[in-house]
PDB file of N, CA and C in Angstrom:
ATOM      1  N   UNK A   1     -15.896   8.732  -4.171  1.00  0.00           N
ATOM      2  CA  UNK A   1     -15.654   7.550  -3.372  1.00  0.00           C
ATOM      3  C   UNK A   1     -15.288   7.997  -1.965  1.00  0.00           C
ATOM      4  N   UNK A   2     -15.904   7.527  -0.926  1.00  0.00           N
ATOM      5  CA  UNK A   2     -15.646   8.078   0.492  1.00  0.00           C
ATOM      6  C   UNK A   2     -14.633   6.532   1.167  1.00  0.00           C
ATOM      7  N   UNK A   3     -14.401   7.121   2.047  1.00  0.00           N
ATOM      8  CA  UNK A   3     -13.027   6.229   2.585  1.00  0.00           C
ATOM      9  C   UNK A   3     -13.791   4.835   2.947  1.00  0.00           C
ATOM     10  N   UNK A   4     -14.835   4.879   3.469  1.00  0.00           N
ATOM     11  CA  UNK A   4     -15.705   3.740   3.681  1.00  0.00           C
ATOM     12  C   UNK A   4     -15.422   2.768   2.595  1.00  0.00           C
ATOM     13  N   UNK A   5     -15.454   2.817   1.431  1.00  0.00           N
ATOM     14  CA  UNK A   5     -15.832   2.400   0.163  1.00  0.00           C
ATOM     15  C   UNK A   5     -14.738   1.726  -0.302  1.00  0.00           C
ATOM     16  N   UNK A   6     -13.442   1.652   0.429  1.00  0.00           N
ATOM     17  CA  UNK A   6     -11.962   1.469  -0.534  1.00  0.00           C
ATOM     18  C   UNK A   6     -12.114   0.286   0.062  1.00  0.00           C
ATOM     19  N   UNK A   7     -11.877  -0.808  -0.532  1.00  0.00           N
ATOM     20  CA  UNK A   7     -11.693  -2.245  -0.230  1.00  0.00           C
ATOM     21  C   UNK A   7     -10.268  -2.858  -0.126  1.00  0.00           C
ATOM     22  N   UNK A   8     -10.025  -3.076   0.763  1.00  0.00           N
ATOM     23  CA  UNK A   8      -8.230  -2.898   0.442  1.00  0.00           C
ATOM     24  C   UNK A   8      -7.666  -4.176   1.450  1.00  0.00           C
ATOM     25  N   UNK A   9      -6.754  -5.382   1.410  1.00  0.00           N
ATOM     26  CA  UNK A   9      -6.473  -5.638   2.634  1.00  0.00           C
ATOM     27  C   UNK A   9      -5.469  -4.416   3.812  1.00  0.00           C
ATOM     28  N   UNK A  10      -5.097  -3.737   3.485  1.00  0.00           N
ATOM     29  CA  UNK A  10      -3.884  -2.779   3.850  1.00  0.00           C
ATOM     30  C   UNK A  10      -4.677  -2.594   5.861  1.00  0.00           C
ATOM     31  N   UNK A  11      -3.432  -2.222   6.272  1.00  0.00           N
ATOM     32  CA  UNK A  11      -4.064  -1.652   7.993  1.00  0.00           C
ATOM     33  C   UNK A  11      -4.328  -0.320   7.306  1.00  0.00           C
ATOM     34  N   UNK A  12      -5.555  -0.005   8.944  1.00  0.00           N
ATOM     35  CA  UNK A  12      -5.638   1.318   9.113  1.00  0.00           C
ATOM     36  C   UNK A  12      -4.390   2.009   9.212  1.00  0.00           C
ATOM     37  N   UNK A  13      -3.621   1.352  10.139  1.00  0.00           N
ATOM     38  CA  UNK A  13      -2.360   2.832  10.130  1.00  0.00           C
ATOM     39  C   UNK A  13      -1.831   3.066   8.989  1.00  0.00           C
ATOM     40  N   UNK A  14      -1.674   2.386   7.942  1.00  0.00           N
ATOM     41  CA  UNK A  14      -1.140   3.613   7.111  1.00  0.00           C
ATOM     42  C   UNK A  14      -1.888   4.999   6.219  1.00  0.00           C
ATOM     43  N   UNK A  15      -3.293   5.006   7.111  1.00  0.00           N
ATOM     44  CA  UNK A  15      -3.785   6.020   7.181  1.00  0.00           C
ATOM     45  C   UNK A  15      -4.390   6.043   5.170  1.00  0.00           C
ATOM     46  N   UNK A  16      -5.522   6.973   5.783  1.00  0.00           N
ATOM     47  CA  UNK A  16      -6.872   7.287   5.173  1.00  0.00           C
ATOM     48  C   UNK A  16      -6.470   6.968   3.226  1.00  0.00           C
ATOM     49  N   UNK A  17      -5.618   8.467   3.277  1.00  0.00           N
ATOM     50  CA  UNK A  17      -5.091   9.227   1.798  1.00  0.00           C
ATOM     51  C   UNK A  17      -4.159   8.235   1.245  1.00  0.00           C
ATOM     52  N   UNK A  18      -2.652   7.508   1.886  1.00  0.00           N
ATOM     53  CA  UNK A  18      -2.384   6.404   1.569  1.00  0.00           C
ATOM     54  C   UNK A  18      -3.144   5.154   0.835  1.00  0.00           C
ATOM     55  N   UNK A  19      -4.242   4.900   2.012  1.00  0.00           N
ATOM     56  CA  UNK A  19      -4.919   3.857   1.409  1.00  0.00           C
ATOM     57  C   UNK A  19      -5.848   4.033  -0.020  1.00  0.00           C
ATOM     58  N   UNK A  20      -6.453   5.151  -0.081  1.00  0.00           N
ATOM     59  CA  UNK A  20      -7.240   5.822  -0.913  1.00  0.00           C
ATOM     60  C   UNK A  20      -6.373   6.025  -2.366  1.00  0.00           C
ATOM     61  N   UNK A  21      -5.415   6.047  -1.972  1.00  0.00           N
ATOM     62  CA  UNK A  21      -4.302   6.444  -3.370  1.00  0.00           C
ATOM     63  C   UNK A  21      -4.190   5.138  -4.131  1.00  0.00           C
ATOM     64  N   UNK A  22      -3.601   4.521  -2.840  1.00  0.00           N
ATOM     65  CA  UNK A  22      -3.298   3.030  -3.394  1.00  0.00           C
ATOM     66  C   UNK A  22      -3.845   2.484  -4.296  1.00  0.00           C
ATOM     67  N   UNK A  23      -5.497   2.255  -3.565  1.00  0.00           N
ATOM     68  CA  UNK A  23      -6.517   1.561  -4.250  1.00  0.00           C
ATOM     69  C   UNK A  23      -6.783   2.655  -5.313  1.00  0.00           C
ATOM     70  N   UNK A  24      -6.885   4.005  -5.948  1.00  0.00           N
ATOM     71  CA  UNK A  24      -6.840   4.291  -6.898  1.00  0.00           C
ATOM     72  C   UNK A  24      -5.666   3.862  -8.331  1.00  0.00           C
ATOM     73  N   UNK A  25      -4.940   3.483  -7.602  1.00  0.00           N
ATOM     74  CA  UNK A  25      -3.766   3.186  -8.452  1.00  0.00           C
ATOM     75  C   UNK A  25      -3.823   1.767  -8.941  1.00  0.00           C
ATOM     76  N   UNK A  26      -5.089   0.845  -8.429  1.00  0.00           N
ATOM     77  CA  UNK A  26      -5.169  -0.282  -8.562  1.00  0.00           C
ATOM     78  C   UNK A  26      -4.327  -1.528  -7.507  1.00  0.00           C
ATOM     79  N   UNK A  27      -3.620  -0.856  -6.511  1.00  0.00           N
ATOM     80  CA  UNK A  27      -3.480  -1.634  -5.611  1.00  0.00           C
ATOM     81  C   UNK A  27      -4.156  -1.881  -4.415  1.00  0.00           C
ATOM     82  N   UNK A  28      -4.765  -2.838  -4.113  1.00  0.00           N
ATOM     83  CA  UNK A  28      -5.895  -3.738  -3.319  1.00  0.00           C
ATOM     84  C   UNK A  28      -5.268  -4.613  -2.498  1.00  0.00           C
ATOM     85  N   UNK A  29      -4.276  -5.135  -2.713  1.00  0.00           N
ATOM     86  CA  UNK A  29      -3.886  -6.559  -1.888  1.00  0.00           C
ATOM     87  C   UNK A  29      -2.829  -6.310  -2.130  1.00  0.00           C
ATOM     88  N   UNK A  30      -2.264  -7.266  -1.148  1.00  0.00           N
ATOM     89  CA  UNK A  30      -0.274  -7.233  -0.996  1.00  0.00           C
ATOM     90  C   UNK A  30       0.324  -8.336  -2.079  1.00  0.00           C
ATOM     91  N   UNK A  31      -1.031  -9.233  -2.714  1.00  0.00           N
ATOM     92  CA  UNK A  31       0.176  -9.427  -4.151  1.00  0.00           C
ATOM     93  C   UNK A  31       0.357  -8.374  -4.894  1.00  0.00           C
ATOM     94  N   UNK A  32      -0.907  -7.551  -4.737  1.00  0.00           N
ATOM     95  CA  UNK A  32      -0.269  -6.322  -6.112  1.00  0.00           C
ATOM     96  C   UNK A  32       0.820  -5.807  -5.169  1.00  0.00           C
ATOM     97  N   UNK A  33       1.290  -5.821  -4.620  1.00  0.00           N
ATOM     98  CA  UNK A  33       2.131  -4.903  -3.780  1.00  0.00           C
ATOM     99  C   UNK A  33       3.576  -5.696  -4.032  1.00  0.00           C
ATOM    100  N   UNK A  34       3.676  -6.375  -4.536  1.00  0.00           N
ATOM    101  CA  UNK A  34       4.720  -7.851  -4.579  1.00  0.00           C
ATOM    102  C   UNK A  34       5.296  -7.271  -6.086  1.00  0.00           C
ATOM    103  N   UNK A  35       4.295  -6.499  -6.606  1.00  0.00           N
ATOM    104  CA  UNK A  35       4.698  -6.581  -8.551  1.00  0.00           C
ATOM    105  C   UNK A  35       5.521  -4.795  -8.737  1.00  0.00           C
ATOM    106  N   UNK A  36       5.506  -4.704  -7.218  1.00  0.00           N
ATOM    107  CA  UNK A  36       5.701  -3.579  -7.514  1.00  0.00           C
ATOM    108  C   UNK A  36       7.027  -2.289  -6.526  1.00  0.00           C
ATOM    109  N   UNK A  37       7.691  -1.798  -6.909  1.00  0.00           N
ATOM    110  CA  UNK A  37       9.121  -1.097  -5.834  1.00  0.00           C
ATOM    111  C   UNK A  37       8.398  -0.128  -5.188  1.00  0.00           C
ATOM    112  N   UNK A  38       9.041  -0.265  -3.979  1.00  0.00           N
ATOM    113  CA  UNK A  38       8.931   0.909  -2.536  1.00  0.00           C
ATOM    114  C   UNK A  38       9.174   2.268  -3.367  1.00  0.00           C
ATOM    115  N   UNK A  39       9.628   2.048  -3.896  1.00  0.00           N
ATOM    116  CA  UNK A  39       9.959   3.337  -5.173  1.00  0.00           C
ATOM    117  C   UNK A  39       8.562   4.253  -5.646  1.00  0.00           C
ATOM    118  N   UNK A  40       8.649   3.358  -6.388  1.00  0.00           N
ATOM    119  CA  UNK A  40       7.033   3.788  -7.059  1.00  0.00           C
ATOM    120  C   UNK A  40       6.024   3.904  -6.218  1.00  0.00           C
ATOM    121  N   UNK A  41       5.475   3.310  -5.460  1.00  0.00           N
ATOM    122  CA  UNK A  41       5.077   3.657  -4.067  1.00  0.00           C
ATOM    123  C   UNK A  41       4.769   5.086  -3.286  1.00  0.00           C
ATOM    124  N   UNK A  42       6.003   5.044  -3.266  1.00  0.00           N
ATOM    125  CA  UNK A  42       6.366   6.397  -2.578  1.00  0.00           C
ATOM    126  C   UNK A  42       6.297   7.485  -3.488  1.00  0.00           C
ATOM    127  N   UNK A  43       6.290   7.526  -4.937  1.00  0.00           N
ATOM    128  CA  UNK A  43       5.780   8.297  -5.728  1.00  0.00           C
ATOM    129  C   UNK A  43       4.611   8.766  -6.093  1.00  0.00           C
ATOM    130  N   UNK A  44       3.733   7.982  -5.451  1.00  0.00           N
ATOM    131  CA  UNK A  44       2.244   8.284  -5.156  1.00  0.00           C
ATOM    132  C   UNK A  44       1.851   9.514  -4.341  1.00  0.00           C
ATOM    133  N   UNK A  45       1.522  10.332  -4.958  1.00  0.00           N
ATOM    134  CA  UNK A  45       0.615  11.155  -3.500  1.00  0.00           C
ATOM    135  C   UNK A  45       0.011  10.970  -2.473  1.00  0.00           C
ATOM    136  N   UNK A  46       0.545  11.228  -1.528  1.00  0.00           N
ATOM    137  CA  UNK A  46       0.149  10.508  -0.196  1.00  0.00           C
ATOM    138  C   UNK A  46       0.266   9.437   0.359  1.00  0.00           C
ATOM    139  N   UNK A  47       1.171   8.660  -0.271  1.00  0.00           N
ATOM    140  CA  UNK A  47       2.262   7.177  -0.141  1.00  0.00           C
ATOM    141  C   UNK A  47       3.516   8.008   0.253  1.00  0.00           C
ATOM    142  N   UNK A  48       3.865   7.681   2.096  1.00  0.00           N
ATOM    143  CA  UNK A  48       5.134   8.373   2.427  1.00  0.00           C
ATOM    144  C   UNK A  48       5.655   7.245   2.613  1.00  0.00           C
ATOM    145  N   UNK A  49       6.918   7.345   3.876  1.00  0.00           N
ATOM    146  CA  UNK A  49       7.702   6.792   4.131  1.00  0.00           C
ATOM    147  C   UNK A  49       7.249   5.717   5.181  1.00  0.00           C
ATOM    148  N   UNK A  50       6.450   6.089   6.431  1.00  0.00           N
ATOM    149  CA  UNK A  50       5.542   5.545   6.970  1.00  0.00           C
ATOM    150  C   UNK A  50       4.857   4.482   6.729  1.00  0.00           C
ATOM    151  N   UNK A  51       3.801   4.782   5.500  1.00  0.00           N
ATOM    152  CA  UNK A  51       2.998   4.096   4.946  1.00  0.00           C
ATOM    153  C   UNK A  51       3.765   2.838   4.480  1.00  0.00           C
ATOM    154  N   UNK A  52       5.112   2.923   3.750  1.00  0.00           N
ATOM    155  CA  UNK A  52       5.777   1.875   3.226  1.00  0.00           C
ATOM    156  C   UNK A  52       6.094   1.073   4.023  1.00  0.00           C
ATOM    157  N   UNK A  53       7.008   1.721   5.477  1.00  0.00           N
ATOM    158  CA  UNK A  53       7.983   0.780   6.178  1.00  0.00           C
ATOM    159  C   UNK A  53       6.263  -0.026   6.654  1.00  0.00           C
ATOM    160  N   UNK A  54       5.147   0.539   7.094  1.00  0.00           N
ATOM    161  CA  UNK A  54       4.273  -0.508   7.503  1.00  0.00           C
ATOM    162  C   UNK A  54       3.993  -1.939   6.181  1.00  0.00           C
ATOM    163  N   UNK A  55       3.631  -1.300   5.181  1.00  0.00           N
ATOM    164  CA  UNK A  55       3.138  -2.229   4.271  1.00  0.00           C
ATOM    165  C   UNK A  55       4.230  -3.661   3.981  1.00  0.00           C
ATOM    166  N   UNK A  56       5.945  -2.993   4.083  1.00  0.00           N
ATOM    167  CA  UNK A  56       7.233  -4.120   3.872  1.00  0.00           C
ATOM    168  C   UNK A  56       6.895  -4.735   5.315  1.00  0.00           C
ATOM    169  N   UNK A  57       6.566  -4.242   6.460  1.00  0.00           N
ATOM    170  CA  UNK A  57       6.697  -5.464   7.477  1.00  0.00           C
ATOM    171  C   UNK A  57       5.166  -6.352   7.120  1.00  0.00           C
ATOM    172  N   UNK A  58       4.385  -5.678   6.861  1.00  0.00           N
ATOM    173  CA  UNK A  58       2.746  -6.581   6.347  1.00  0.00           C
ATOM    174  C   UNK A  58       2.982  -7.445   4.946  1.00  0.00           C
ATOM    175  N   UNK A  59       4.040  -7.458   4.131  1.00  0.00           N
ATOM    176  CA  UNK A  59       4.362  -8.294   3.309  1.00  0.00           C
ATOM    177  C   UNK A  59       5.230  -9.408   3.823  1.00  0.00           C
ATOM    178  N   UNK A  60       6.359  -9.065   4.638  1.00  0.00           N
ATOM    179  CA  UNK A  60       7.187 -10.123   5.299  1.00  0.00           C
ATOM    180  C   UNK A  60       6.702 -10.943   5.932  1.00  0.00           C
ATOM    181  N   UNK A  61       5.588 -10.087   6.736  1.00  0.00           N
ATOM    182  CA  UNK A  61       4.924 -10.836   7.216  1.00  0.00           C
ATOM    183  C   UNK A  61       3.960 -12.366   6.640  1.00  0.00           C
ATOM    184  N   UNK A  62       3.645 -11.977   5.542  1.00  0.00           N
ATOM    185  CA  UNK A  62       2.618 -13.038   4.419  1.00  0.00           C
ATOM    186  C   UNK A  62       4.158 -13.953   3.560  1.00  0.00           C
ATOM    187  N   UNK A  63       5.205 -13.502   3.820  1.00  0.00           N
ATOM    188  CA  UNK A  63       6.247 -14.068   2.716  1.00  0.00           C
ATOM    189  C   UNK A  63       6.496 -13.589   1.589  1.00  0.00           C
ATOM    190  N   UNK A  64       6.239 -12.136   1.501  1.00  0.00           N
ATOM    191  CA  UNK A  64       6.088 -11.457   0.287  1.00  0.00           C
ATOM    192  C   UNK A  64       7.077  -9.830   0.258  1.00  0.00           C
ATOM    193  N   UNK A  65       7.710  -9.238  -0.896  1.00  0.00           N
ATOM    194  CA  UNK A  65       8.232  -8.187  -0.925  1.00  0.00           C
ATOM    195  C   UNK A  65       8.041  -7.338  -1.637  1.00  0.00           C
ATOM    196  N   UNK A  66       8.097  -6.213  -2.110  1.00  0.00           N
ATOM    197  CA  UNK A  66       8.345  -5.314  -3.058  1.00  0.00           C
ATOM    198  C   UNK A  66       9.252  -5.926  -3.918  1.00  0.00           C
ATOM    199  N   UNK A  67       8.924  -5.386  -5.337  1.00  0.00           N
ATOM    200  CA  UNK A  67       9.679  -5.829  -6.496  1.00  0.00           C
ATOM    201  C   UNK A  67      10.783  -5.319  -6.430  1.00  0.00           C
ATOM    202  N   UNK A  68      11.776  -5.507  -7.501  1.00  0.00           N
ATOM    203  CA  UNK A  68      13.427  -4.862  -6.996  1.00  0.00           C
ATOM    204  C   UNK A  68      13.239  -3.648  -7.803  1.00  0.00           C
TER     205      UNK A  68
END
């Protein structure tokens, strides 16, 4: 799968390997992102710290958070 290919709403900035992880992990959209902790997240390979603080302001933004 080349980076072209990942269908994701997520921004570019949180960069390539982030996004690529994500959507391997089955997250695509910021409801899946709603079912789930900054925690686990960040336990992903190539899901840093970065990547998160963008994705919590792109959920606040929609009215939405990470799970507790």
């Amino acid at each position: 799968m080349t980076d072209e290919t990942v269908d994701t709403e997520f921004p570019r900035t949180i960069g390539k390997v982030a996004t690529r992880e994500l959507a391997a992990h089955g997250y695509t959209r910021y409801a899946h992102l709603s079912t789930v902790s900054a925690a686990t997240l960040l336990a992903i390979h190539g899901v840093g710290p970065k990547a998160v603080r963008i994705l919590t302001e792109e959920l606040a933004a929609r009215g939405l958070t990470f799970a507790a």
